[in-house]
ModelCIF file with pLDDT and N, C-alpha, C, O atoms, coordinates in Angstrom:
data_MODEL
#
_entry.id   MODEL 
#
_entity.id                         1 
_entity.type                       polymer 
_entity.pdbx_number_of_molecules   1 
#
_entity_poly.entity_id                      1 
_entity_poly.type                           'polypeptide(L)' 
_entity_poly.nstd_linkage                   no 
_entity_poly.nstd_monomer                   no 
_entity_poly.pdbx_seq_one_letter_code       
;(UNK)(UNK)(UNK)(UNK)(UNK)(UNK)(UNK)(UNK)(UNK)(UNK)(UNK)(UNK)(UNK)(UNK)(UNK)(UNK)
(UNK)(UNK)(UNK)(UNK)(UNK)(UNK)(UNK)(UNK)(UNK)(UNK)(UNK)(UNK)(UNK)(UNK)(UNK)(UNK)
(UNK)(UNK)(UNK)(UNK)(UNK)(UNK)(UNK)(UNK)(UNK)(UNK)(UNK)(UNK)(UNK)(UNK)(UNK)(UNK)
;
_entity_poly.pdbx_seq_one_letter_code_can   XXXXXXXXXXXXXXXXXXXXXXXXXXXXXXXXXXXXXXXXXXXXXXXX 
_entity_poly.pdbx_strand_id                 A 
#
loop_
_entity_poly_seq.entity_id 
_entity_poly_seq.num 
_entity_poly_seq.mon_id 
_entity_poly_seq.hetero 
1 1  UNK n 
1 2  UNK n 
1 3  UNK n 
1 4  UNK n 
1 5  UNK n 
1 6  UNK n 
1 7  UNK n 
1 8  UNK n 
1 9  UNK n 
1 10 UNK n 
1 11 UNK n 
1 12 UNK n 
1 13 UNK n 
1 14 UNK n 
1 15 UNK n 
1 16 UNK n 
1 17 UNK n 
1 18 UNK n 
1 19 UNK n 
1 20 UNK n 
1 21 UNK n 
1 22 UNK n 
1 23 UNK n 
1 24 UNK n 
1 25 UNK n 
1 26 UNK n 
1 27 UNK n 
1 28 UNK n 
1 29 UNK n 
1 30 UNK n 
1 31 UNK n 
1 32 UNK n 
1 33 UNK n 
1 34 UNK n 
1 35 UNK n 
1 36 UNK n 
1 37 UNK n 
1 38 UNK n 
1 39 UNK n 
1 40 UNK n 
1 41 UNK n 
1 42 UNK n 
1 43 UNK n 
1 44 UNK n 
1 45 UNK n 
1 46 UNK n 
1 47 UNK n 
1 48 UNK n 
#
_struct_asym.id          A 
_struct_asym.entity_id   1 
#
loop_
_ma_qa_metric.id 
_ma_qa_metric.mode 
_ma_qa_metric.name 
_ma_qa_metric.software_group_id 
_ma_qa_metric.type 
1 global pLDDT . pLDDT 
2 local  pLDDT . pLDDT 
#
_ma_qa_metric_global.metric_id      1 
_ma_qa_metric_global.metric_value   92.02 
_ma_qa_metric_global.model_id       1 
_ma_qa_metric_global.ordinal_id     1 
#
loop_
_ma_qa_metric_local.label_asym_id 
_ma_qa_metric_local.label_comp_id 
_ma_qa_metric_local.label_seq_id 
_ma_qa_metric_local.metric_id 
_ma_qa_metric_local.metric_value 
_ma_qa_metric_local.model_id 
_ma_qa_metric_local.ordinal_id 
A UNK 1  2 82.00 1 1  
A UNK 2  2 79.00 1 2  
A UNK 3  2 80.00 1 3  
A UNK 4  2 79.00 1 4  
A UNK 5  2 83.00 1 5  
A UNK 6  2 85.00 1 6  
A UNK 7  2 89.00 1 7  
A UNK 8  2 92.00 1 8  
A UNK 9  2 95.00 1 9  
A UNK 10 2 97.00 1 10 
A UNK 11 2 96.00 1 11 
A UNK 12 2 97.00 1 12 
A UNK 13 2 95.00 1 13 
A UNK 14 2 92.00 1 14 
A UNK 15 2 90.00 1 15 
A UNK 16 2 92.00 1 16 
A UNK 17 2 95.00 1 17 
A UNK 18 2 95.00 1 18 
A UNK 19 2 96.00 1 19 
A UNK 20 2 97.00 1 20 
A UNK 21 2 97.00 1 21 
A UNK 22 2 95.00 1 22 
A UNK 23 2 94.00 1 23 
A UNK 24 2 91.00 1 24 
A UNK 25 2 89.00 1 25 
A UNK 26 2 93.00 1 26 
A UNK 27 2 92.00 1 27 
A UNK 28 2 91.00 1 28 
A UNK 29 2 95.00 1 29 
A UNK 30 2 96.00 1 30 
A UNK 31 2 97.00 1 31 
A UNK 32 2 96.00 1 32 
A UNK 33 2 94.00 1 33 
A UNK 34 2 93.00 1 34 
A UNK 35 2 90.00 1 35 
A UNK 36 2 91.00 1 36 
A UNK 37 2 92.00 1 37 
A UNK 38 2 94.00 1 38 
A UNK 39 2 94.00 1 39 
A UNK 40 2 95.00 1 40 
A UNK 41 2 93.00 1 41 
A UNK 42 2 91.00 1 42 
A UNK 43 2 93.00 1 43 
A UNK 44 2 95.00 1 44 
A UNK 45 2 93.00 1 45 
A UNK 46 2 93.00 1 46 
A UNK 47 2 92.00 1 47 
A UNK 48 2 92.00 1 48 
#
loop_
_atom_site.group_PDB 
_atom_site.id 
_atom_site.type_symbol 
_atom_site.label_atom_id 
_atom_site.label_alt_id 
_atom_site.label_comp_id 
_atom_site.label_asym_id 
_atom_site.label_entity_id 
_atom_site.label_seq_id 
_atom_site.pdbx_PDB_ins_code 
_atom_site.Cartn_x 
_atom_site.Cartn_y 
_atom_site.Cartn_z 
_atom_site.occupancy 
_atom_site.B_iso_or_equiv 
_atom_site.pdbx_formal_charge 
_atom_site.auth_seq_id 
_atom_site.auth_comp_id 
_atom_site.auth_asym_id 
_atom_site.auth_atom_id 
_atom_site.pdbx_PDB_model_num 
ATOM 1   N N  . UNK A 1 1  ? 51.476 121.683 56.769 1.00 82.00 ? 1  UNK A N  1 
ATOM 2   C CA . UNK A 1 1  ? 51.122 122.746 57.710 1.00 82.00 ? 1  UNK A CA 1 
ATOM 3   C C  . UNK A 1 1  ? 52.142 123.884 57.707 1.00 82.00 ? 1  UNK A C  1 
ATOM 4   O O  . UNK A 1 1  ? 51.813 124.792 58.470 1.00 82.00 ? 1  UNK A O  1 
ATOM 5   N N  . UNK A 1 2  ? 53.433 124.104 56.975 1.00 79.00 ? 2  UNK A N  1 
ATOM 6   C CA . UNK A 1 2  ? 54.080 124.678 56.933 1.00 79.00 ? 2  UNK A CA 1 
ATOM 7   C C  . UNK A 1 2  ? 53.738 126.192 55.814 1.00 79.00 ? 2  UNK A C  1 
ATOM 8   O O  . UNK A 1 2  ? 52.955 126.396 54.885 1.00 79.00 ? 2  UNK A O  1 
ATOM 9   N N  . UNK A 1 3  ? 54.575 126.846 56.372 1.00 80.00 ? 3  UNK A N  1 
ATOM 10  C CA . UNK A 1 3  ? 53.747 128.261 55.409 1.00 80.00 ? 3  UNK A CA 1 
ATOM 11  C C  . UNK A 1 3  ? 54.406 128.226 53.961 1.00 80.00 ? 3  UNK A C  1 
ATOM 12  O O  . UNK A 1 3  ? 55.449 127.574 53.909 1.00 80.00 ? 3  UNK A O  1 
ATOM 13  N N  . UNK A 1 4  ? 54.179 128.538 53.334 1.00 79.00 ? 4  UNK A N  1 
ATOM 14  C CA . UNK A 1 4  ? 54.473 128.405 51.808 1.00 79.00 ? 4  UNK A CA 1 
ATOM 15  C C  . UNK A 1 4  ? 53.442 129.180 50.636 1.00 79.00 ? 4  UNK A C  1 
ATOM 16  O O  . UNK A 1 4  ? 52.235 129.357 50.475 1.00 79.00 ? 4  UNK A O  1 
ATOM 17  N N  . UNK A 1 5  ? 54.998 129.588 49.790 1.00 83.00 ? 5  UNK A N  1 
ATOM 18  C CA . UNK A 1 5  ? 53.721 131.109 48.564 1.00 83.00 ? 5  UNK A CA 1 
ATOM 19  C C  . UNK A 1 5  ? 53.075 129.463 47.569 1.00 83.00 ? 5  UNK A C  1 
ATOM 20  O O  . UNK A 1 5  ? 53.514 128.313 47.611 1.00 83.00 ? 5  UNK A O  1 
ATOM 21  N N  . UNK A 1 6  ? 52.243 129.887 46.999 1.00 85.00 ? 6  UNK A N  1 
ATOM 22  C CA . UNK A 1 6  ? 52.018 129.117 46.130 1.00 85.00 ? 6  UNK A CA 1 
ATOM 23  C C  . UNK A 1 6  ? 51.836 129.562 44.537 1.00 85.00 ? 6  UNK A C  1 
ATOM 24  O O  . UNK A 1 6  ? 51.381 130.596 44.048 1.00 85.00 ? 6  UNK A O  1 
ATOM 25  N N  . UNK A 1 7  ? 52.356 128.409 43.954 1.00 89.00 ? 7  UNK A N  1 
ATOM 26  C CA . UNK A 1 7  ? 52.380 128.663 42.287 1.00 89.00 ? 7  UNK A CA 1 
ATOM 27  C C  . UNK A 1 7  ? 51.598 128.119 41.857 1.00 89.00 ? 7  UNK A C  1 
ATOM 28  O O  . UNK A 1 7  ? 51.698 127.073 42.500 1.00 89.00 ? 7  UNK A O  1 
ATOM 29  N N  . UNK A 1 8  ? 50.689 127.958 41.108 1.00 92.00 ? 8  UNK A N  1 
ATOM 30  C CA . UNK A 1 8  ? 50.103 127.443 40.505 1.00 92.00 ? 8  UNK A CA 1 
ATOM 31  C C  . UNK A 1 8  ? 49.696 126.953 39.083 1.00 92.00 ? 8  UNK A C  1 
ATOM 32  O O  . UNK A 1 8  ? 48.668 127.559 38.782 1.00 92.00 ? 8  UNK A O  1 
ATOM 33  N N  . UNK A 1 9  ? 50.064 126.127 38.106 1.00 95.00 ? 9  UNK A N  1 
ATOM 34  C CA . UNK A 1 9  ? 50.151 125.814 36.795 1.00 95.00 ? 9  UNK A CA 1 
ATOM 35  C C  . UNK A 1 9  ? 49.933 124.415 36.660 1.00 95.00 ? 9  UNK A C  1 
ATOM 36  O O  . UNK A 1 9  ? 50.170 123.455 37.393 1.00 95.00 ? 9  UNK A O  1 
ATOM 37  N N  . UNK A 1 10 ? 49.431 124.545 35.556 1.00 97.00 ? 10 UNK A N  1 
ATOM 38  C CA . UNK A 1 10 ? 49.191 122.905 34.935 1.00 97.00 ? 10 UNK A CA 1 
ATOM 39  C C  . UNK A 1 10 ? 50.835 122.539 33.409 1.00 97.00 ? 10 UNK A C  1 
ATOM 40  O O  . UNK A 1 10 ? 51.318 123.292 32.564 1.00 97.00 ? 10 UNK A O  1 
ATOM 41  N N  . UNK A 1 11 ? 51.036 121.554 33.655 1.00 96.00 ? 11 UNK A N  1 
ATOM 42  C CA . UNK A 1 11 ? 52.251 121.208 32.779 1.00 96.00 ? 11 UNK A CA 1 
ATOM 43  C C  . UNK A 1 11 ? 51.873 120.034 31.948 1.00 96.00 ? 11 UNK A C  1 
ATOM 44  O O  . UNK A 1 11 ? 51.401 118.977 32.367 1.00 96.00 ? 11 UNK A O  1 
ATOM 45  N N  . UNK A 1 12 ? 52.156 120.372 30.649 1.00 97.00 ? 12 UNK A N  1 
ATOM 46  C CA . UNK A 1 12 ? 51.842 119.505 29.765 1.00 97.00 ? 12 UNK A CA 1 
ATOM 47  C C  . UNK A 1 12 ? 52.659 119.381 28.976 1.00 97.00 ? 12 UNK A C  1 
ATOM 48  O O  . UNK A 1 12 ? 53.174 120.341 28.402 1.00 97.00 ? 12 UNK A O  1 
ATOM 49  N N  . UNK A 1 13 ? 53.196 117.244 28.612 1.00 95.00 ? 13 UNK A N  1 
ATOM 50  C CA . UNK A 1 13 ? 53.904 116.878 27.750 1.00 95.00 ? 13 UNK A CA 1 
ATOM 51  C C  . UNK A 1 13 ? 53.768 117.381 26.745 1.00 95.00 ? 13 UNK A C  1 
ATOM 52  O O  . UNK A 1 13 ? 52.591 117.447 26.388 1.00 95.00 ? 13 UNK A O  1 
ATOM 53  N N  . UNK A 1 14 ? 54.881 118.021 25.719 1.00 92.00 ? 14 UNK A N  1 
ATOM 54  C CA . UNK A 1 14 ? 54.654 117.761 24.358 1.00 92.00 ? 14 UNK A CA 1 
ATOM 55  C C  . UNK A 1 14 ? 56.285 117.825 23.812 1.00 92.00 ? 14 UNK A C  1 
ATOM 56  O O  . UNK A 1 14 ? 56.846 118.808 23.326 1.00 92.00 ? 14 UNK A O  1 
ATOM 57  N N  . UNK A 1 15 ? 56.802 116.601 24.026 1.00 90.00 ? 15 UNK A N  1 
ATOM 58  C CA . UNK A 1 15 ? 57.933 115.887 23.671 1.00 90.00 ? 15 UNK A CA 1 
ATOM 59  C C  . UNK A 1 15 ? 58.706 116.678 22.603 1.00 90.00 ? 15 UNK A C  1 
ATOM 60  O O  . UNK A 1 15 ? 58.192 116.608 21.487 1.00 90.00 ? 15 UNK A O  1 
ATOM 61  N N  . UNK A 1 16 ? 60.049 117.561 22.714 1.00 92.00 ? 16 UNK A N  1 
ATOM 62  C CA . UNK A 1 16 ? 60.692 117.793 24.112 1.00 92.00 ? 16 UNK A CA 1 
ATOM 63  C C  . UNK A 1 16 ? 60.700 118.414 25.281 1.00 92.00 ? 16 UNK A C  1 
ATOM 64  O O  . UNK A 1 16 ? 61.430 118.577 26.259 1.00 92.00 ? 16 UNK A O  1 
ATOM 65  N N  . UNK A 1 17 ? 59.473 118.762 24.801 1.00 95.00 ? 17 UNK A N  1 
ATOM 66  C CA . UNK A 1 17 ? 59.054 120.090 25.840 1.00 95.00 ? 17 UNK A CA 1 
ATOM 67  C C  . UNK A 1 17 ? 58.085 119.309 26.742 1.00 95.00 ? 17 UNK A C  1 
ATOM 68  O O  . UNK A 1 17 ? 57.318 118.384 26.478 1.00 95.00 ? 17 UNK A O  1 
ATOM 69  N N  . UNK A 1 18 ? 58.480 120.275 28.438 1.00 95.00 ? 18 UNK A N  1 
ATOM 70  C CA . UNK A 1 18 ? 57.604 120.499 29.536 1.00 95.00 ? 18 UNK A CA 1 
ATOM 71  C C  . UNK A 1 18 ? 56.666 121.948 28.859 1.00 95.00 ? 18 UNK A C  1 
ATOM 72  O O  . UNK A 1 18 ? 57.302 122.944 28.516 1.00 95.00 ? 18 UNK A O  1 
ATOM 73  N N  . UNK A 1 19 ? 55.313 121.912 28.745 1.00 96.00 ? 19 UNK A N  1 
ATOM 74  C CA . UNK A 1 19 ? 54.909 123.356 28.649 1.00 96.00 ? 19 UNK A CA 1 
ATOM 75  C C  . UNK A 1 19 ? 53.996 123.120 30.213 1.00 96.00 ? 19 UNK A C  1 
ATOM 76  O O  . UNK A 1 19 ? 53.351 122.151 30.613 1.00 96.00 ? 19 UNK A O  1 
ATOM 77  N N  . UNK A 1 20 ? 54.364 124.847 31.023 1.00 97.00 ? 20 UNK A N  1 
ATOM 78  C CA . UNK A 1 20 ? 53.626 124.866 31.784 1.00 97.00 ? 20 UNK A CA 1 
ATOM 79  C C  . UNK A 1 20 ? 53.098 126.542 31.644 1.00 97.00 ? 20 UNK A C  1 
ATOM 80  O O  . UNK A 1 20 ? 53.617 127.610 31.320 1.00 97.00 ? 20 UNK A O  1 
ATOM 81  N N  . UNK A 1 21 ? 51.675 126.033 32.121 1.00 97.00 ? 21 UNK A N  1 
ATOM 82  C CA . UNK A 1 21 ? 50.781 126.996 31.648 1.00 97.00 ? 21 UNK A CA 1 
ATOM 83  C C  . UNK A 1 21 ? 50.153 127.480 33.534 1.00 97.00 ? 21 UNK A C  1 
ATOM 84  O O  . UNK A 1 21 ? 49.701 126.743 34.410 1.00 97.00 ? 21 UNK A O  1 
ATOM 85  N N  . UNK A 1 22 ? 50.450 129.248 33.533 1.00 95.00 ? 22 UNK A N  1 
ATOM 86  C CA . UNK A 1 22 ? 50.485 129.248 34.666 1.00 95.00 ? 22 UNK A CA 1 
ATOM 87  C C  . UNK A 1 22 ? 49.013 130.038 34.541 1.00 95.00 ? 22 UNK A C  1 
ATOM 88  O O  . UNK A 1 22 ? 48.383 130.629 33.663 1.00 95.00 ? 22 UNK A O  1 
ATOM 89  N N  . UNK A 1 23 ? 48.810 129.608 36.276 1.00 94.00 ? 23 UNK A N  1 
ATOM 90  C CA . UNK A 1 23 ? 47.194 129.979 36.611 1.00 94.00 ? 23 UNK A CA 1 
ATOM 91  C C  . UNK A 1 23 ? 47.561 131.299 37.956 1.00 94.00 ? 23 UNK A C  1 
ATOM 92  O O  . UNK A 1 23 ? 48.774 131.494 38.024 1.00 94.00 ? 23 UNK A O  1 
ATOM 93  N N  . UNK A 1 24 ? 46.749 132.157 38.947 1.00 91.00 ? 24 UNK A N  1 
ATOM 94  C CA . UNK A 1 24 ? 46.443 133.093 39.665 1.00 91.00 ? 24 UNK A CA 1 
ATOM 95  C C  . UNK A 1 24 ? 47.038 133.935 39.129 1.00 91.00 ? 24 UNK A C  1 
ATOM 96  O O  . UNK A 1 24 ? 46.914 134.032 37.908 1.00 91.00 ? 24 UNK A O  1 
ATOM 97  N N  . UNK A 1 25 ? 47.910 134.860 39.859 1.00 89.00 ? 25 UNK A N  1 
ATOM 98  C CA . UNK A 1 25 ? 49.119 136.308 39.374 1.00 89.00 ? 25 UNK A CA 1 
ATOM 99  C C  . UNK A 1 25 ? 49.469 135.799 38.123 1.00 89.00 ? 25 UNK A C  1 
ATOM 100 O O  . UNK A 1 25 ? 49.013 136.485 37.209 1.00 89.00 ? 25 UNK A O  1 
ATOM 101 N N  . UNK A 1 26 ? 50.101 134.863 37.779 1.00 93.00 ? 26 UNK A N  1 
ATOM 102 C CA . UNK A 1 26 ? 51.009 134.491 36.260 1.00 93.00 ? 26 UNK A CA 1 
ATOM 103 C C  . UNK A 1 26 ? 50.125 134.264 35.403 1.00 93.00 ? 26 UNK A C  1 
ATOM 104 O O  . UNK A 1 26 ? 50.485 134.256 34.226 1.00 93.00 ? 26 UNK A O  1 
ATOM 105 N N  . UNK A 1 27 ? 48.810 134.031 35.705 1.00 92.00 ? 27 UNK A N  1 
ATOM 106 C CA . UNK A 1 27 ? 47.791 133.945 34.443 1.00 92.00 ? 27 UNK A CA 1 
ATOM 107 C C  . UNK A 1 27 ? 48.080 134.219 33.361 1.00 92.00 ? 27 UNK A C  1 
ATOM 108 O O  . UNK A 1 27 ? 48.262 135.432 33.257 1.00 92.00 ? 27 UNK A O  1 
ATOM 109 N N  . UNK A 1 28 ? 48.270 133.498 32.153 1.00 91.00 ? 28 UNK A N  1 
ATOM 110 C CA . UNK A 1 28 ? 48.584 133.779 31.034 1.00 91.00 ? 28 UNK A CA 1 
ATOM 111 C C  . UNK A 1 28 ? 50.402 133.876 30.431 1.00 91.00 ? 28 UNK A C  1 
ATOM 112 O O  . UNK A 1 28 ? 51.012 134.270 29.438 1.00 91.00 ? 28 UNK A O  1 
ATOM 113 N N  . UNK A 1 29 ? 50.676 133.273 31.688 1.00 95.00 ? 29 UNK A N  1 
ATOM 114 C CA . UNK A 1 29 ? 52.267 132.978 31.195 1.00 95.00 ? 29 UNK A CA 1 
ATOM 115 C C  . UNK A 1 29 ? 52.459 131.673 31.025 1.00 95.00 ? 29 UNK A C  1 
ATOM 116 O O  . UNK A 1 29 ? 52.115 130.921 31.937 1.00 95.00 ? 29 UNK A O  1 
ATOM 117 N N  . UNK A 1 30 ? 52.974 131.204 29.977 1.00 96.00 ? 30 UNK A N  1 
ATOM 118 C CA . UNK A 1 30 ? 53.546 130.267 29.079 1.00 96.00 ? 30 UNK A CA 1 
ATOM 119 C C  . UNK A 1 30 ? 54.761 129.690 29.288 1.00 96.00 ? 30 UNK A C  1 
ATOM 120 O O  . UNK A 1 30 ? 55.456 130.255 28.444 1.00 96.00 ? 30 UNK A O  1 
ATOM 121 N N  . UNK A 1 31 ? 55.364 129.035 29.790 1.00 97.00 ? 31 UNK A N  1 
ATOM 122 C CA . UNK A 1 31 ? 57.091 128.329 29.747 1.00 97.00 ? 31 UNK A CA 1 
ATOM 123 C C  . UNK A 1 31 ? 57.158 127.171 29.378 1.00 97.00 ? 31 UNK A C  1 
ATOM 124 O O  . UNK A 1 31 ? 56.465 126.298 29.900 1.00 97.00 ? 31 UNK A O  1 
ATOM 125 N N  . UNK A 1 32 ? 58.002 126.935 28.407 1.00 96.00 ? 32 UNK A N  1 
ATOM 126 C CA . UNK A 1 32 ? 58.581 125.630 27.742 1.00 96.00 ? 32 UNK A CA 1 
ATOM 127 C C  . UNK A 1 32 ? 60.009 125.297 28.273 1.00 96.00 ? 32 UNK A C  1 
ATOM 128 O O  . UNK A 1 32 ? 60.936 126.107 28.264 1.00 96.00 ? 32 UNK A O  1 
ATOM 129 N N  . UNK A 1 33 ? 60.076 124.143 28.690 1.00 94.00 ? 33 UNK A N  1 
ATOM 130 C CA . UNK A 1 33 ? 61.377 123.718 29.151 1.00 94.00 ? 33 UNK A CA 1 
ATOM 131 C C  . UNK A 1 33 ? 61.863 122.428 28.072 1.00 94.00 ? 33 UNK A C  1 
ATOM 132 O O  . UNK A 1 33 ? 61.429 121.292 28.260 1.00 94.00 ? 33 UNK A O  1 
ATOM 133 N N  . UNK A 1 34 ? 62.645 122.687 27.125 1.00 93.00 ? 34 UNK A N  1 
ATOM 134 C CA . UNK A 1 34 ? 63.231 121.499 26.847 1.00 93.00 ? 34 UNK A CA 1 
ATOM 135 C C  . UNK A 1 34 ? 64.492 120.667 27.365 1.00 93.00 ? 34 UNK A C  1 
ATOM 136 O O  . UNK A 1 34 ? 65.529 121.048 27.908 1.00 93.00 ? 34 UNK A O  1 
ATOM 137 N N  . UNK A 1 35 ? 64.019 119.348 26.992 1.00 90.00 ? 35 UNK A N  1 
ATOM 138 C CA . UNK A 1 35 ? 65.195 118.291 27.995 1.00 90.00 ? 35 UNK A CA 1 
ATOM 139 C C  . UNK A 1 35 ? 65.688 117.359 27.274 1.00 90.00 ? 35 UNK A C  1 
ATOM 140 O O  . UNK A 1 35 ? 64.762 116.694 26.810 1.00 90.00 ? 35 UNK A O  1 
ATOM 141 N N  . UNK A 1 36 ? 66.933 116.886 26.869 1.00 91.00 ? 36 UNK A N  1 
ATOM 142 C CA . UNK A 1 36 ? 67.279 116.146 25.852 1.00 91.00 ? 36 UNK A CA 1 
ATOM 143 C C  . UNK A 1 36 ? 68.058 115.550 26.770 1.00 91.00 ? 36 UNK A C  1 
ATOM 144 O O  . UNK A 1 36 ? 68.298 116.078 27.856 1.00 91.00 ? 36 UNK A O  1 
ATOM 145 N N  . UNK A 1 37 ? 68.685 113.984 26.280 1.00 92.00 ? 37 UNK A N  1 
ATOM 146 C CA . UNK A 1 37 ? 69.221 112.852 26.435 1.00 92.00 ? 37 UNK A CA 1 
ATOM 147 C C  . UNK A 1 37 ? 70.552 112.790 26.166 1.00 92.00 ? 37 UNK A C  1 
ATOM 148 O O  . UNK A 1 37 ? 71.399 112.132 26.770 1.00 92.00 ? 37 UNK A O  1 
ATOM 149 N N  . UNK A 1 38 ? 70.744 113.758 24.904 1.00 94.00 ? 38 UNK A N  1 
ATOM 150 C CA . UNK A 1 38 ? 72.065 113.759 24.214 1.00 94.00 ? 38 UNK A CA 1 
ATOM 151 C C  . UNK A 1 38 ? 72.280 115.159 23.575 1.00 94.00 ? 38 UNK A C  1 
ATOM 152 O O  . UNK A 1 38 ? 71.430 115.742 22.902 1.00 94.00 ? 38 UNK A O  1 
ATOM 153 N N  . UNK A 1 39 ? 73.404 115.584 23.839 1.00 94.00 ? 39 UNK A N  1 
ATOM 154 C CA . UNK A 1 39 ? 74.049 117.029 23.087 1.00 94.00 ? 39 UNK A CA 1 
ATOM 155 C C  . UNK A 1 39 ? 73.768 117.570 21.687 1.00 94.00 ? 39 UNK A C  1 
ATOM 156 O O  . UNK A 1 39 ? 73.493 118.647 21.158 1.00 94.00 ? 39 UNK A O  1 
ATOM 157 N N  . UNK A 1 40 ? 73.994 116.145 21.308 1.00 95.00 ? 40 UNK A N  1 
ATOM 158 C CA . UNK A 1 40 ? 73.653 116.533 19.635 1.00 95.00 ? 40 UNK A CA 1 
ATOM 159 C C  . UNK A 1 40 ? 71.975 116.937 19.273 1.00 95.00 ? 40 UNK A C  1 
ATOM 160 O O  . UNK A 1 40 ? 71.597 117.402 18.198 1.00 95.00 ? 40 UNK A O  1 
ATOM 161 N N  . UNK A 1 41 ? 71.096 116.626 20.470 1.00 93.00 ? 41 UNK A N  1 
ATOM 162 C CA . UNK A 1 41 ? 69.558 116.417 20.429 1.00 93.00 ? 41 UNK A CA 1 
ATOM 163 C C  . UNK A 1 41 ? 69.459 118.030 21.001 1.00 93.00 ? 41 UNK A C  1 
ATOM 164 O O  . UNK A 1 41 ? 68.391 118.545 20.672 1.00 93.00 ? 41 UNK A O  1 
ATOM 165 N N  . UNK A 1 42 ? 70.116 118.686 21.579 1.00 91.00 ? 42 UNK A N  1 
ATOM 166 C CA . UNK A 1 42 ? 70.222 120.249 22.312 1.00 91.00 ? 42 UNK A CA 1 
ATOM 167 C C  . UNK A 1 42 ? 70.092 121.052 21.142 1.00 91.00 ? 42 UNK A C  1 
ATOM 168 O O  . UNK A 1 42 ? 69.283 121.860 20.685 1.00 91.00 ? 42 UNK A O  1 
ATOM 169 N N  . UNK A 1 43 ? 71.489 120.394 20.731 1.00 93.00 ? 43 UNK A N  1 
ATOM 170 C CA . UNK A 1 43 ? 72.046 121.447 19.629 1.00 93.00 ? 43 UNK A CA 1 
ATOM 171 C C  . UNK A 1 43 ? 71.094 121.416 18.446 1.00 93.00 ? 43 UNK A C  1 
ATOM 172 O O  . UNK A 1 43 ? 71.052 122.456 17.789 1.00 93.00 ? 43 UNK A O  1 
ATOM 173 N N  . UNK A 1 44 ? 70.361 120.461 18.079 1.00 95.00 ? 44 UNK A N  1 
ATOM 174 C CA . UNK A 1 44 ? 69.727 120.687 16.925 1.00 95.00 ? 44 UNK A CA 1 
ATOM 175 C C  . UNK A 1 44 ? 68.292 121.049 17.234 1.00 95.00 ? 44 UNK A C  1 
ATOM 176 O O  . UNK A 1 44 ? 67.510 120.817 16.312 1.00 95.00 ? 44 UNK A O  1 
ATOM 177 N N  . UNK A 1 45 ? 67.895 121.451 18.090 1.00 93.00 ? 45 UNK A N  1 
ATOM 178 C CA . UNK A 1 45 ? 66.926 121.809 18.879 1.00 93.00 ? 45 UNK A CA 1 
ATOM 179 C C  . UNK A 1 45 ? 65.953 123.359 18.067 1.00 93.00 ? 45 UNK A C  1 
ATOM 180 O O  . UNK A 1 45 ? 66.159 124.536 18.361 1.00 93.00 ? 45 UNK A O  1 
ATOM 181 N N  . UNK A 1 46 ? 65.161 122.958 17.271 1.00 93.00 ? 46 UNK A N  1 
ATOM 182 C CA . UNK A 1 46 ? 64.709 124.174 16.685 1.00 93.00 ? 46 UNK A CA 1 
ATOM 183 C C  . UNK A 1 46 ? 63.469 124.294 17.532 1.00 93.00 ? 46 UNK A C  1 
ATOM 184 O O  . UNK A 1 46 ? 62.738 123.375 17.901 1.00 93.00 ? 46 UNK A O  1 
ATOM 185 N N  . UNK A 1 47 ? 63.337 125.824 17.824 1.00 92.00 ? 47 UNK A N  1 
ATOM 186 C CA . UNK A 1 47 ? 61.956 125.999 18.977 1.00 92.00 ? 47 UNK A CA 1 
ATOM 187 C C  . UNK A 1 47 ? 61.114 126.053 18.286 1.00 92.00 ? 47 UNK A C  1 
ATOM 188 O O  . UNK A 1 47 ? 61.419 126.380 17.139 1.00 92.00 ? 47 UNK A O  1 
ATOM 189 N N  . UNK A 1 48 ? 59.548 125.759 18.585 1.00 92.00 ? 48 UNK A N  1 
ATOM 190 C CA . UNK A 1 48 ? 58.426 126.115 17.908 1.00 92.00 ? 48 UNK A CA 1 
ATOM 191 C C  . UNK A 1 48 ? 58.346 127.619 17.866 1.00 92.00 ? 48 UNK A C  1 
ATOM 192 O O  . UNK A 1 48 ? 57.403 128.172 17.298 1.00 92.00 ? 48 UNK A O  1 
#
């Protein structure tokens, strides 16, 4: 019941990546978050 903006996106695995795919105003924006375990897994980290 509290007031709050809302975001809206759907997020989908695709190992290492979070991709979230945003829906209303952001329609059509894209963000990948990668998350690794270990440093050496960062560093060698080539983006699609």
């Amino acid at each position: 019941s509290l007031p709050a903006a809302l975001l809206s996106k759907t997020r989908f695995s695709v190992p290492p990546l979070g991709v979230d795919v945003f829906d209303g105003h952001l329609h059509g924006l894209v963000l990948a978050e990668a998350e690794f375990t270990a440093d050496d897994e960062a560093q060698s980290f080539v983006p699609p």
